[in-house]
PDB file of N, CA and C in Angstrom:
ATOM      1  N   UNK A   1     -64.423  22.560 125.550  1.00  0.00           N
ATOM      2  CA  UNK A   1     -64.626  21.262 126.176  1.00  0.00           C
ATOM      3  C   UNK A   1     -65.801  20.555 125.518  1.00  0.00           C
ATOM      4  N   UNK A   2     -65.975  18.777 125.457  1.00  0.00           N
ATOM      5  CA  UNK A   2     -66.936  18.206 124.204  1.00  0.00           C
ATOM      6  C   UNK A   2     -67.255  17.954 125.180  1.00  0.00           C
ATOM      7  N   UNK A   3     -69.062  18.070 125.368  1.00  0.00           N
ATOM      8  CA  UNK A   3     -69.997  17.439 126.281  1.00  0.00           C
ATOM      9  C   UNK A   3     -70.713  16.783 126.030  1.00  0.00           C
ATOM     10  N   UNK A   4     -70.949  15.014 125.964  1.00  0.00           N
ATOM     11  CA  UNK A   4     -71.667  14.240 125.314  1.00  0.00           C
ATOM     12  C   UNK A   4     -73.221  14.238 125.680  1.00  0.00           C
ATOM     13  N   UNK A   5     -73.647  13.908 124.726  1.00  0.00           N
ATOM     14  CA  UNK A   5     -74.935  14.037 124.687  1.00  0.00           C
ATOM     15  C   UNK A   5     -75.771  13.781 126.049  1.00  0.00           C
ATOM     16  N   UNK A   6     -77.266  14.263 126.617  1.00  0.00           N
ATOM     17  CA  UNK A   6     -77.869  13.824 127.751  1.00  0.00           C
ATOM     18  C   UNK A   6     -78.254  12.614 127.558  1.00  0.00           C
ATOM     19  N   UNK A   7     -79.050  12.021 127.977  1.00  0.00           N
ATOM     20  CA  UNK A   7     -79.966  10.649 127.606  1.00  0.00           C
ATOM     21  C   UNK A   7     -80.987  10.227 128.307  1.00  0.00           C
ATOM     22  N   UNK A   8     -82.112  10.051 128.296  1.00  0.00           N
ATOM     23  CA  UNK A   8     -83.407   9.880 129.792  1.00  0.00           C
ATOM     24  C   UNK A   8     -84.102   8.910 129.070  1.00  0.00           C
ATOM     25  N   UNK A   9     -84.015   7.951 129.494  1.00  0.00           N
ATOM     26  CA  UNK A   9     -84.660   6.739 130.010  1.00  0.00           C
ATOM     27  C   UNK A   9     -85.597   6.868 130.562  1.00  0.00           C
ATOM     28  N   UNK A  10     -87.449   6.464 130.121  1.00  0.00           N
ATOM     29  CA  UNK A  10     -88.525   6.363 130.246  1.00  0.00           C
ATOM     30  C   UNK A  10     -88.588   4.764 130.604  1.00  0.00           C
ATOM     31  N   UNK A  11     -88.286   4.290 131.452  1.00  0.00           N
ATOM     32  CA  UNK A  11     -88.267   2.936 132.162  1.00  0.00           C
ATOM     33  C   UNK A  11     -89.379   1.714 131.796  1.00  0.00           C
ATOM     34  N   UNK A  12     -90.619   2.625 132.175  1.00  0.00           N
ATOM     35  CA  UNK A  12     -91.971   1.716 132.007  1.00  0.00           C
ATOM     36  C   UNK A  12     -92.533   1.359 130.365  1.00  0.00           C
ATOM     37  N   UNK A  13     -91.834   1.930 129.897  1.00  0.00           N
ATOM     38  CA  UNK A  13     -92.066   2.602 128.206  1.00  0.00           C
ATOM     39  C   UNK A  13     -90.791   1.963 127.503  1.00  0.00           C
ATOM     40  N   UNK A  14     -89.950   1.851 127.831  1.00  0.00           N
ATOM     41  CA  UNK A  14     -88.661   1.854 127.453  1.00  0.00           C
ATOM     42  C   UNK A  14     -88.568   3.098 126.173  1.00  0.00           C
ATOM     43  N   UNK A  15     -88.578   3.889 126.837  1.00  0.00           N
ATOM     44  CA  UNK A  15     -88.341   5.158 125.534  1.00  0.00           C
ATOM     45  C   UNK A  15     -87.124   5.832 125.975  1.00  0.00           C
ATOM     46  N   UNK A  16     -86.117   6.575 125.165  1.00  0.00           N
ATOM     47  CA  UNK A  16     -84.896   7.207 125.493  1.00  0.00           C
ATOM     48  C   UNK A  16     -85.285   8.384 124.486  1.00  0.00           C
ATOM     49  N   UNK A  17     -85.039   9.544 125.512  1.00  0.00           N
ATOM     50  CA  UNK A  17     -84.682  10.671 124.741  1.00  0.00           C
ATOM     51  C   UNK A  17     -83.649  11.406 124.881  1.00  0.00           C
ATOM     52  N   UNK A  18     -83.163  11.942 123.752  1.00  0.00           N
ATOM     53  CA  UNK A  18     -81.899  12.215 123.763  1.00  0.00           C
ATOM     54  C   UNK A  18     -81.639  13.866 123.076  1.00  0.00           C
ATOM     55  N   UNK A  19     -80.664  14.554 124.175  1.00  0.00           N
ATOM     56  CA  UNK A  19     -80.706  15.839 124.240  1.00  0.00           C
ATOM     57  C   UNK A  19     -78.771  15.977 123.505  1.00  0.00           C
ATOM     58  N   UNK A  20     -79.006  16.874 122.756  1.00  0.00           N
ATOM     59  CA  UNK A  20     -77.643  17.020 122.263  1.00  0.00           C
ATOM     60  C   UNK A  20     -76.733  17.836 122.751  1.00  0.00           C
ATOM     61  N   UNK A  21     -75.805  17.843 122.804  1.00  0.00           N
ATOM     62  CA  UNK A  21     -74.514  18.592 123.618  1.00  0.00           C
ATOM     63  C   UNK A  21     -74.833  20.072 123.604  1.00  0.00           C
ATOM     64  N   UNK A  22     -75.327  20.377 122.528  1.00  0.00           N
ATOM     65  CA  UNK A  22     -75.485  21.875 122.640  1.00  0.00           C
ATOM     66  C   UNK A  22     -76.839  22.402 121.372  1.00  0.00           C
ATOM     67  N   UNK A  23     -76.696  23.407 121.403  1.00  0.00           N
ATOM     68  CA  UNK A  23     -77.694  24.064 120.450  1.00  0.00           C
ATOM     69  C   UNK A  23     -79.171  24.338 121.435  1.00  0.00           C
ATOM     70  N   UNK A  24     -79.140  24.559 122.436  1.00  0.00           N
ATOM     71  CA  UNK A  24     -80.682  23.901 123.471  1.00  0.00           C
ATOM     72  C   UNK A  24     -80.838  25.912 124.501  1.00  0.00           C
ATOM     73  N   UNK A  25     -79.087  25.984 124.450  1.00  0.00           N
ATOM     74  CA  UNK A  25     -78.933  27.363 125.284  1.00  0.00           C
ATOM     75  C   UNK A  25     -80.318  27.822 124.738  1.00  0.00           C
ATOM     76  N   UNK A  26     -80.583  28.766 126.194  1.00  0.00           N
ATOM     77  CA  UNK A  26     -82.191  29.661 126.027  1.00  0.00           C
ATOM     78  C   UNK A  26     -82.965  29.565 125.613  1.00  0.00           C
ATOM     79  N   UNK A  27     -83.322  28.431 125.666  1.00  0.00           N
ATOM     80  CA  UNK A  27     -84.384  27.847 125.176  1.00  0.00           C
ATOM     81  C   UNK A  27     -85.206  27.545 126.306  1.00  0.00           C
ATOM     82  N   UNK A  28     -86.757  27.381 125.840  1.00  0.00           N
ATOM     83  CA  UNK A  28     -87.345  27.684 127.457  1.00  0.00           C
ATOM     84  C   UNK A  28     -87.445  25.339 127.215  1.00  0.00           C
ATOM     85  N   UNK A  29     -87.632  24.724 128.202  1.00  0.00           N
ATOM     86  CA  UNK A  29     -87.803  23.087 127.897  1.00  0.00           C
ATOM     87  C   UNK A  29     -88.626  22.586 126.858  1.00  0.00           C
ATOM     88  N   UNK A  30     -89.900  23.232 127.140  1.00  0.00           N
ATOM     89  CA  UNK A  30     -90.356  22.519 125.667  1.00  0.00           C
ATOM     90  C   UNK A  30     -90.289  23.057 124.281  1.00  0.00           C
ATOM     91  N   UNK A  31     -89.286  23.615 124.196  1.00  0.00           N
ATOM     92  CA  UNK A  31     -88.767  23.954 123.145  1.00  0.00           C
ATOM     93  C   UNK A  31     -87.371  23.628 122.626  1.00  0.00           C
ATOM     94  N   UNK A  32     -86.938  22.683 123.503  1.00  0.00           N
ATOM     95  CA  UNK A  32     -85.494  22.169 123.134  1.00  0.00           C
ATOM     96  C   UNK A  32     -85.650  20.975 121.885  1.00  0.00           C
ATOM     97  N   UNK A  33     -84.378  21.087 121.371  1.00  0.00           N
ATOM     98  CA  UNK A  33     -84.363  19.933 120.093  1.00  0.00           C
ATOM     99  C   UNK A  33     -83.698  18.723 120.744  1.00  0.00           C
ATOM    100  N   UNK A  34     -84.709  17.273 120.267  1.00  0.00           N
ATOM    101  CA  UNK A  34     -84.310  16.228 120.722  1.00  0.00           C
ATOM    102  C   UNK A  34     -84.729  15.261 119.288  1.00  0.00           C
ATOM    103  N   UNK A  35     -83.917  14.073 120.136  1.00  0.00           N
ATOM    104  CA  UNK A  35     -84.073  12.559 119.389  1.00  0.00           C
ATOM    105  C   UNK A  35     -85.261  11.971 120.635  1.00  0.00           C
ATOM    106  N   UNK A  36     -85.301  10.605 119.949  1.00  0.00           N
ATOM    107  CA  UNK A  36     -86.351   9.825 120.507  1.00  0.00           C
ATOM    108  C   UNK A  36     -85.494   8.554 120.205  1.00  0.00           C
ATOM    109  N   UNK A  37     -86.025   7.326 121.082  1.00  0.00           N
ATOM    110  CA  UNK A  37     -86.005   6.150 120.343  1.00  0.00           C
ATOM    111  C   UNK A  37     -86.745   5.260 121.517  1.00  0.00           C
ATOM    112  N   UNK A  38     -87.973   4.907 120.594  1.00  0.00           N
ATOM    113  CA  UNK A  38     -89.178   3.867 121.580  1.00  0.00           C
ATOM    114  C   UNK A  38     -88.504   2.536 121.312  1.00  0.00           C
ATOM    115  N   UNK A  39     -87.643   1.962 122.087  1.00  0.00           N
ATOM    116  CA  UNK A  39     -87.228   0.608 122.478  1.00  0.00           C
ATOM    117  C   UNK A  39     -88.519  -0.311 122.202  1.00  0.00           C
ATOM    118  N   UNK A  40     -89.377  -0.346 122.800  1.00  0.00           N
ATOM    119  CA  UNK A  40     -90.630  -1.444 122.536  1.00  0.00           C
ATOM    120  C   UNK A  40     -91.068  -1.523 121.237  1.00  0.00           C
ATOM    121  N   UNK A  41     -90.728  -0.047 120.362  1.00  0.00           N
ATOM    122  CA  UNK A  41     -91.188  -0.549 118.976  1.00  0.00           C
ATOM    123  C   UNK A  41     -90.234  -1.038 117.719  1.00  0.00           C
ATOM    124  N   UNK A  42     -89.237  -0.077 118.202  1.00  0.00           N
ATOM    125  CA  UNK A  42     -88.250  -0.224 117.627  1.00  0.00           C
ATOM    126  C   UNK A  42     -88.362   0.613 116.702  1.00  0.00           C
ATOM    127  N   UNK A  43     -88.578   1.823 116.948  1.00  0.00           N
ATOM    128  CA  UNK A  43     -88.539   2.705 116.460  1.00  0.00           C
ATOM    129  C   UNK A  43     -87.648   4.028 116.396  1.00  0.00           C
ATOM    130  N   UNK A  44     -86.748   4.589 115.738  1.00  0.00           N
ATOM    131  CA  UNK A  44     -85.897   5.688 116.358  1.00  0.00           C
ATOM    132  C   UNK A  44     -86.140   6.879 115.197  1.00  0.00           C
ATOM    133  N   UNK A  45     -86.581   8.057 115.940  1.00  0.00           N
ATOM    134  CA  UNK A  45     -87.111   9.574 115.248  1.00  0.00           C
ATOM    135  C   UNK A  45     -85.800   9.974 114.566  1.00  0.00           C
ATOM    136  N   UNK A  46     -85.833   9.721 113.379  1.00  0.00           N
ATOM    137  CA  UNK A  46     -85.186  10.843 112.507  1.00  0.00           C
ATOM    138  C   UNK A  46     -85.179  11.881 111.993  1.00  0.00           C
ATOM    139  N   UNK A  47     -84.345  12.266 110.890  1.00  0.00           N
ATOM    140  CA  UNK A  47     -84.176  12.990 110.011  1.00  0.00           C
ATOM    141  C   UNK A  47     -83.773  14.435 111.604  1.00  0.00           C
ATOM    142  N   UNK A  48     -84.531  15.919 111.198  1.00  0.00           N
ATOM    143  CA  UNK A  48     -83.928  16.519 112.374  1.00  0.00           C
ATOM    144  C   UNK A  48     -84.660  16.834 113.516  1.00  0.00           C
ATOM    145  N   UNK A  49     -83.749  17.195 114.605  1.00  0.00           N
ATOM    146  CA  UNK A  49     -84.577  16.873 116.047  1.00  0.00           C
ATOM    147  C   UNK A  49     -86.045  17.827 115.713  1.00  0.00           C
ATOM    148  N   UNK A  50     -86.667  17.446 116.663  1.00  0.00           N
ATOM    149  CA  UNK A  50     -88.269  17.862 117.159  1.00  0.00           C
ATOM    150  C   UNK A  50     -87.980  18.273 118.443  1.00  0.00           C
ATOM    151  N   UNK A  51     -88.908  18.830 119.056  1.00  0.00           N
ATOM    152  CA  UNK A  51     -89.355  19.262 120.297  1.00  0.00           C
ATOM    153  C   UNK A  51     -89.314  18.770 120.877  1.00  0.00           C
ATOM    154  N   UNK A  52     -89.326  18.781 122.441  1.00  0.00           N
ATOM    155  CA  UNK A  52     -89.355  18.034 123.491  1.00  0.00           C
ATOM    156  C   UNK A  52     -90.718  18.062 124.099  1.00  0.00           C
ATOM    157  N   UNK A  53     -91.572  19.409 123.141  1.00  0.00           N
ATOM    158  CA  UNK A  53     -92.597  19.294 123.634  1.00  0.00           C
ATOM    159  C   UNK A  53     -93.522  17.990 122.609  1.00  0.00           C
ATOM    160  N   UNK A  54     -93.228  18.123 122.071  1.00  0.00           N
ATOM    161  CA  UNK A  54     -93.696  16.854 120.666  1.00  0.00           C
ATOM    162  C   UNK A  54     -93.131  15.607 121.220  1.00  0.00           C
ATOM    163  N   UNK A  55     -92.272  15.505 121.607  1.00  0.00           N
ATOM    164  CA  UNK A  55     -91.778  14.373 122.334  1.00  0.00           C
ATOM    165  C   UNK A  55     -92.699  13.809 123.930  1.00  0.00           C
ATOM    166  N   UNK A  56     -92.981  14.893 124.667  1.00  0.00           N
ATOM    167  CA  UNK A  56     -93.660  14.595 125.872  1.00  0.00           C
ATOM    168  C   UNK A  56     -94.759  14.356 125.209  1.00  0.00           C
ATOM    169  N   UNK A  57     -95.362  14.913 123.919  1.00  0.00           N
ATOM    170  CA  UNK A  57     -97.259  14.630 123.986  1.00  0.00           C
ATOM    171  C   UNK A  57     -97.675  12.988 123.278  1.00  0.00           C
ATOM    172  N   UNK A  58     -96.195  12.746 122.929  1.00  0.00           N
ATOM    173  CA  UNK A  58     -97.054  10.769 122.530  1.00  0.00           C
ATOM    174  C   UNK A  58     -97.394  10.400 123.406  1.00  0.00           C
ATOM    175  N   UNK A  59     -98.538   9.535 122.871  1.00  0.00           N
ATOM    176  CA  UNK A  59     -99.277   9.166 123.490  1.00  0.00           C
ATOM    177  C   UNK A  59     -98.829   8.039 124.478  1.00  0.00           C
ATOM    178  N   UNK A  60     -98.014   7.306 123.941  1.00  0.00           N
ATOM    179  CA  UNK A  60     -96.960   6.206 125.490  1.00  0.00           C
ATOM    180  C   UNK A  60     -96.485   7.251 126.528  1.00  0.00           C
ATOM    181  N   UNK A  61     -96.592   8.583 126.468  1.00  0.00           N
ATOM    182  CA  UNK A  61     -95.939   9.371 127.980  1.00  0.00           C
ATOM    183  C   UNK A  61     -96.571   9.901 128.381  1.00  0.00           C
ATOM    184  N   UNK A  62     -97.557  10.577 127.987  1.00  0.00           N
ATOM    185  CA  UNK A  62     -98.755  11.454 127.683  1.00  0.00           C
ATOM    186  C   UNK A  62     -99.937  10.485 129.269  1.00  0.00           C
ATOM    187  N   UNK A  63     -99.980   9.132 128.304  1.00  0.00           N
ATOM    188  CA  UNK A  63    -101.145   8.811 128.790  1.00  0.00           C
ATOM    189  C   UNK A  63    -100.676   7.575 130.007  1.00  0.00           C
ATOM    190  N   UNK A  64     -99.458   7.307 130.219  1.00  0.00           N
ATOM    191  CA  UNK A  64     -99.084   6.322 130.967  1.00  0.00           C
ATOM    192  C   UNK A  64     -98.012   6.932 132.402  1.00  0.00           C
ATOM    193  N   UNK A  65     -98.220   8.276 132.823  1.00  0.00           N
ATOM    194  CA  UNK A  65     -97.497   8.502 134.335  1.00  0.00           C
ATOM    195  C   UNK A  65     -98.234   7.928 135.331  1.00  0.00           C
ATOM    196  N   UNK A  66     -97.604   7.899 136.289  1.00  0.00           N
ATOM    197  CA  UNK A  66     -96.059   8.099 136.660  1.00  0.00           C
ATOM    198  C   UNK A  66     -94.988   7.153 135.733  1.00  0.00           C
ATOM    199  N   UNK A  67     -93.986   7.953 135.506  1.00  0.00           N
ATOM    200  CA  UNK A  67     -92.877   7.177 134.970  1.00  0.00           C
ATOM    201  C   UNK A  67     -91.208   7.664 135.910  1.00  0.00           C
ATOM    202  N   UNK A  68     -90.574   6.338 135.851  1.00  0.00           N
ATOM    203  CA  UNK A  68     -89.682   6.271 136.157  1.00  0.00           C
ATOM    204  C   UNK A  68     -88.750   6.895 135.187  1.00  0.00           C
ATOM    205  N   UNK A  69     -87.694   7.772 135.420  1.00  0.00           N
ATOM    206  CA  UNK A  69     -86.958   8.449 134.672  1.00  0.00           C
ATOM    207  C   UNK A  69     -85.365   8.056 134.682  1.00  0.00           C
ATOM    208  N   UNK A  70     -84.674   7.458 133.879  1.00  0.00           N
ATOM    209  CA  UNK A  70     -83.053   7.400 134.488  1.00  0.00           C
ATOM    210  C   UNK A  70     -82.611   8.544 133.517  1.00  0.00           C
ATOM    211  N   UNK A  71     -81.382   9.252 134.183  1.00  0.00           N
ATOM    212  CA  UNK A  71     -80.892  10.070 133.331  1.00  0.00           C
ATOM    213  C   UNK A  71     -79.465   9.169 133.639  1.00  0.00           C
ATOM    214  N   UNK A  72     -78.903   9.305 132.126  1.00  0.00           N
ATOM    215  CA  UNK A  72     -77.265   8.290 131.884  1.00  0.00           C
ATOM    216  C   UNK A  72     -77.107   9.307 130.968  1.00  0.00           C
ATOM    217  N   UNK A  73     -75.441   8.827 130.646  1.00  0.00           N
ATOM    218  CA  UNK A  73     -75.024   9.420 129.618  1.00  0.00           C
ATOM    219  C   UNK A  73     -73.767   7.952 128.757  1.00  0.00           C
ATOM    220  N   UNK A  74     -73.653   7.256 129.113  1.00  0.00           N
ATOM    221  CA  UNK A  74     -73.428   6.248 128.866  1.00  0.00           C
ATOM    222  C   UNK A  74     -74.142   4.742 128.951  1.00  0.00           C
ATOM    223  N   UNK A  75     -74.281   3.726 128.252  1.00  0.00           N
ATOM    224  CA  UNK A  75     -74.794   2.475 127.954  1.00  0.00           C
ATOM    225  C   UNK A  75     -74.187   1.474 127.787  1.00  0.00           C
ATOM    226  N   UNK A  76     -73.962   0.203 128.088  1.00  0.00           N
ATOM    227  CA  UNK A  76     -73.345  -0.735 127.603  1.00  0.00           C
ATOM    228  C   UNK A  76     -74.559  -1.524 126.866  1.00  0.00           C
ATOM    229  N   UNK A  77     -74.011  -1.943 126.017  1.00  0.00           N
ATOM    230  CA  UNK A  77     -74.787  -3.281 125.466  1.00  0.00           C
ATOM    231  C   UNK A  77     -75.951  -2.914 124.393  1.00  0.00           C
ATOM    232  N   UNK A  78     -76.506  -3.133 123.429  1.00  0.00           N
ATOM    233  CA  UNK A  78     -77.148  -2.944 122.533  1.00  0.00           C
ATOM    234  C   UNK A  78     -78.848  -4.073 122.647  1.00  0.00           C
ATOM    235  N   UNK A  79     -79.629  -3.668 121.955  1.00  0.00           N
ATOM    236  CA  UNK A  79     -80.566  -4.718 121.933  1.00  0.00           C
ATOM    237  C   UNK A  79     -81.148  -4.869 123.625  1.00  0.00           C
ATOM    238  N   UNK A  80     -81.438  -6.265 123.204  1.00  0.00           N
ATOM    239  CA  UNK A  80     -81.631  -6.933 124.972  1.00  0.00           C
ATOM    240  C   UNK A  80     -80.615  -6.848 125.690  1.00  0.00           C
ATOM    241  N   UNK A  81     -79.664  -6.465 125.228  1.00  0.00           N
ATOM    242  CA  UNK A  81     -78.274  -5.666 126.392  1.00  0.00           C
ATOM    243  C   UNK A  81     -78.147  -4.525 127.085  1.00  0.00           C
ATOM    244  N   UNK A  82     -79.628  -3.353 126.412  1.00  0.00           N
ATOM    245  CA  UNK A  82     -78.962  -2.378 126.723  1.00  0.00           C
ATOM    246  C   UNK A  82     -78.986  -2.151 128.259  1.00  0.00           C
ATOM    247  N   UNK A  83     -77.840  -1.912 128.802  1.00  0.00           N
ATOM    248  CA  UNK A  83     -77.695  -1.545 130.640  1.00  0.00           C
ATOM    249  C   UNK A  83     -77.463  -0.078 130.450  1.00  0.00           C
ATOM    250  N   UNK A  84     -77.907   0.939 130.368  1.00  0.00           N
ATOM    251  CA  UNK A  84     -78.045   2.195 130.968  1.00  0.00           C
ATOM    252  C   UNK A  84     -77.359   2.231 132.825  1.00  0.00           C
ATOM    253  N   UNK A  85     -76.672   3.144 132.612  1.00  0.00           N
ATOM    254  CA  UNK A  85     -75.477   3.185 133.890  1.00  0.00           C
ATOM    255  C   UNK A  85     -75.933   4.751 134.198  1.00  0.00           C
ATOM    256  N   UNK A  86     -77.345   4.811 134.722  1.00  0.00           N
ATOM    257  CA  UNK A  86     -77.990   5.793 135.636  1.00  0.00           C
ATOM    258  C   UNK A  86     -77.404   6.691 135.998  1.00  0.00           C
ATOM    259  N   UNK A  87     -77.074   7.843 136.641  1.00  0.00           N
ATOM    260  CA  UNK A  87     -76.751   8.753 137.029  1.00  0.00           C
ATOM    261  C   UNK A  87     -77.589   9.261 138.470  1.00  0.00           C
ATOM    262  N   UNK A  88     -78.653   9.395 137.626  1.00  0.00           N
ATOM    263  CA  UNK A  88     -79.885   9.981 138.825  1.00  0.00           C
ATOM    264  C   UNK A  88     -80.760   9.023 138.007  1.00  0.00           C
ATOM    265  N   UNK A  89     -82.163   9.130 139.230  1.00  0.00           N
ATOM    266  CA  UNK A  89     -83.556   8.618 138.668  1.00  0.00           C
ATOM    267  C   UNK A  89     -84.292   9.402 139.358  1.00  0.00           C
ATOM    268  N   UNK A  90     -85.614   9.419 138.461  1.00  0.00           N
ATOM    269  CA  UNK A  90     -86.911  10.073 139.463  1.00  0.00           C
ATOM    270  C   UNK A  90     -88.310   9.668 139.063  1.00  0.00           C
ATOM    271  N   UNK A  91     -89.068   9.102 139.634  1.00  0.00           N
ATOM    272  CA  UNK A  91     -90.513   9.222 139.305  1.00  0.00           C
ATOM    273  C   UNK A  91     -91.105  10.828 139.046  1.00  0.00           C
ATOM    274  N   UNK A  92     -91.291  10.792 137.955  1.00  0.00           N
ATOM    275  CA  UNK A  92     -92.415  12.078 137.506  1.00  0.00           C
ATOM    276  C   UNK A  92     -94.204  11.648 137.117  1.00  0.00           C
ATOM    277  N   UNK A  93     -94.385  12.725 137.313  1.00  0.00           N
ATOM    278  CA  UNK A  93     -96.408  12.455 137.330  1.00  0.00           C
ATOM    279  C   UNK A  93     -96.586  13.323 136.375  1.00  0.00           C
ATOM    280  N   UNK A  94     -95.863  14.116 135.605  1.00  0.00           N
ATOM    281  CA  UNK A  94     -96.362  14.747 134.967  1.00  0.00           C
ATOM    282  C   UNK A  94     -95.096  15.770 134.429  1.00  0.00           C
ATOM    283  N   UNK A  95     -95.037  16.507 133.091  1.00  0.00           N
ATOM    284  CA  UNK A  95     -94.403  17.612 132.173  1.00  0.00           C
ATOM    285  C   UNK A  95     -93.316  18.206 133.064  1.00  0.00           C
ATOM    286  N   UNK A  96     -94.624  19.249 134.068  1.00  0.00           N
ATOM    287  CA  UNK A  96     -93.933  20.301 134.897  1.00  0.00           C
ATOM    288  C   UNK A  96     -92.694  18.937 135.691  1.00  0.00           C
ATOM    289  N   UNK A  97     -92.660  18.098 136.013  1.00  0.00           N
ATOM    290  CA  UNK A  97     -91.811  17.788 137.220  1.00  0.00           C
ATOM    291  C   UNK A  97     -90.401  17.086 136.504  1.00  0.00           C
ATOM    292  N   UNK A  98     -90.744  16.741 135.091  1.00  0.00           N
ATOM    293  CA  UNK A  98     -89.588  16.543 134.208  1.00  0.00           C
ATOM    294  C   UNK A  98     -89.091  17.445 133.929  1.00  0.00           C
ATOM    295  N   UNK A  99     -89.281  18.477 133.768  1.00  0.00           N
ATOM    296  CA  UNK A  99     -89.026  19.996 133.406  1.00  0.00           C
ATOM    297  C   UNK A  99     -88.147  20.428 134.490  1.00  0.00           C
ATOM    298  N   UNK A 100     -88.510  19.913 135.829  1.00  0.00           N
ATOM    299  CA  UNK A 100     -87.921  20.067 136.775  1.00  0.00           C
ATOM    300  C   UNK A 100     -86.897  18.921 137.131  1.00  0.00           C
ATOM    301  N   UNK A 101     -86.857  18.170 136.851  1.00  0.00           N
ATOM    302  CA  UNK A 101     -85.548  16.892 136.979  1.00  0.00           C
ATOM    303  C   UNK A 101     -84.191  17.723 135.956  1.00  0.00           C
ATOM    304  N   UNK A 102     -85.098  18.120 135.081  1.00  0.00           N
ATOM    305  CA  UNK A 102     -83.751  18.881 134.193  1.00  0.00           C
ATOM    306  C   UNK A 102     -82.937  19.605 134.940  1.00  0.00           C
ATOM    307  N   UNK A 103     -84.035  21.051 135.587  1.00  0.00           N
ATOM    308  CA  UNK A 103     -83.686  22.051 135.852  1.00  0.00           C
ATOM    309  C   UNK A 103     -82.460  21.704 137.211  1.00  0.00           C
ATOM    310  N   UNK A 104     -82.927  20.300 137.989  1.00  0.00           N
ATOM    311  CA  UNK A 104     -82.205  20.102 139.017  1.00  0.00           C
ATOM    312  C   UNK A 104     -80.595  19.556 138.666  1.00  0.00           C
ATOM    313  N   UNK A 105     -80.993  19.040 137.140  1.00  0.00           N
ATOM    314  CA  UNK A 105     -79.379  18.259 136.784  1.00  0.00           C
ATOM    315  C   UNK A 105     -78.624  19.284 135.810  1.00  0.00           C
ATOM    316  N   UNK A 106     -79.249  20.734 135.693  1.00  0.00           N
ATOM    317  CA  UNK A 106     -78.813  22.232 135.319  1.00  0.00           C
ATOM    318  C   UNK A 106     -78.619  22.010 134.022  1.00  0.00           C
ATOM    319  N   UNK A 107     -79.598  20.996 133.189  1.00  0.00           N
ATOM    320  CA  UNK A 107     -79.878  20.812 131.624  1.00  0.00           C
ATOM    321  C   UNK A 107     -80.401  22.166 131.030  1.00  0.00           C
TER     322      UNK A 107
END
């Protein structure tokens, strides 16, 4: 069965990170391989995934909680379009409680 990618939406930031269908098994969280893409800069992390722990320590997430979290897995619209079609949301204050939004959506 193909399971499309996760996707979490950093709201206040407009940052999306993005978890891939697979390759992540047993892995403890901050050690999973992800994408990035900071909407405000317009910036999107290439070449191959990084950490999620490298991902939580920039400094836009790092130094700006509470953040609003959407988890989607689908988007309409590109640019100033993009509508993210939520799933769940959660305010987190911090690592441990994103760690735990995962654990609750059994990422």
């Amino acid at each position: 069965m193909y399971m499309k990618s996760s996707k979490f939406h950093f709201r206040e930031i407009n940052l999306v990170i993005y978890f891939p269908s697979s390759g992540n098994q047993g892995r403890p969280y901050e050690n999973y391989g992800v994408k990035y893409l900071d909407r405000m800069k317009r910036i999107t992390q290439t070449g191959k995934a990084i950490t999620l722990e490298e991902v939580l320590s920039k400094s836009e997430i790092r130094e700006n909680y509470p953040h609003t979290v959407g988890y989607y897995l689908d988007a309409t619209g590109k640019g100033q379009n993009f509508t993210p079609r939520y799933l769940k949301e959660r305010a987190i204050r911090n690592e441990e409680e994103f760690f735990s939004f995962l654990k609750d959506l059994g990422i």
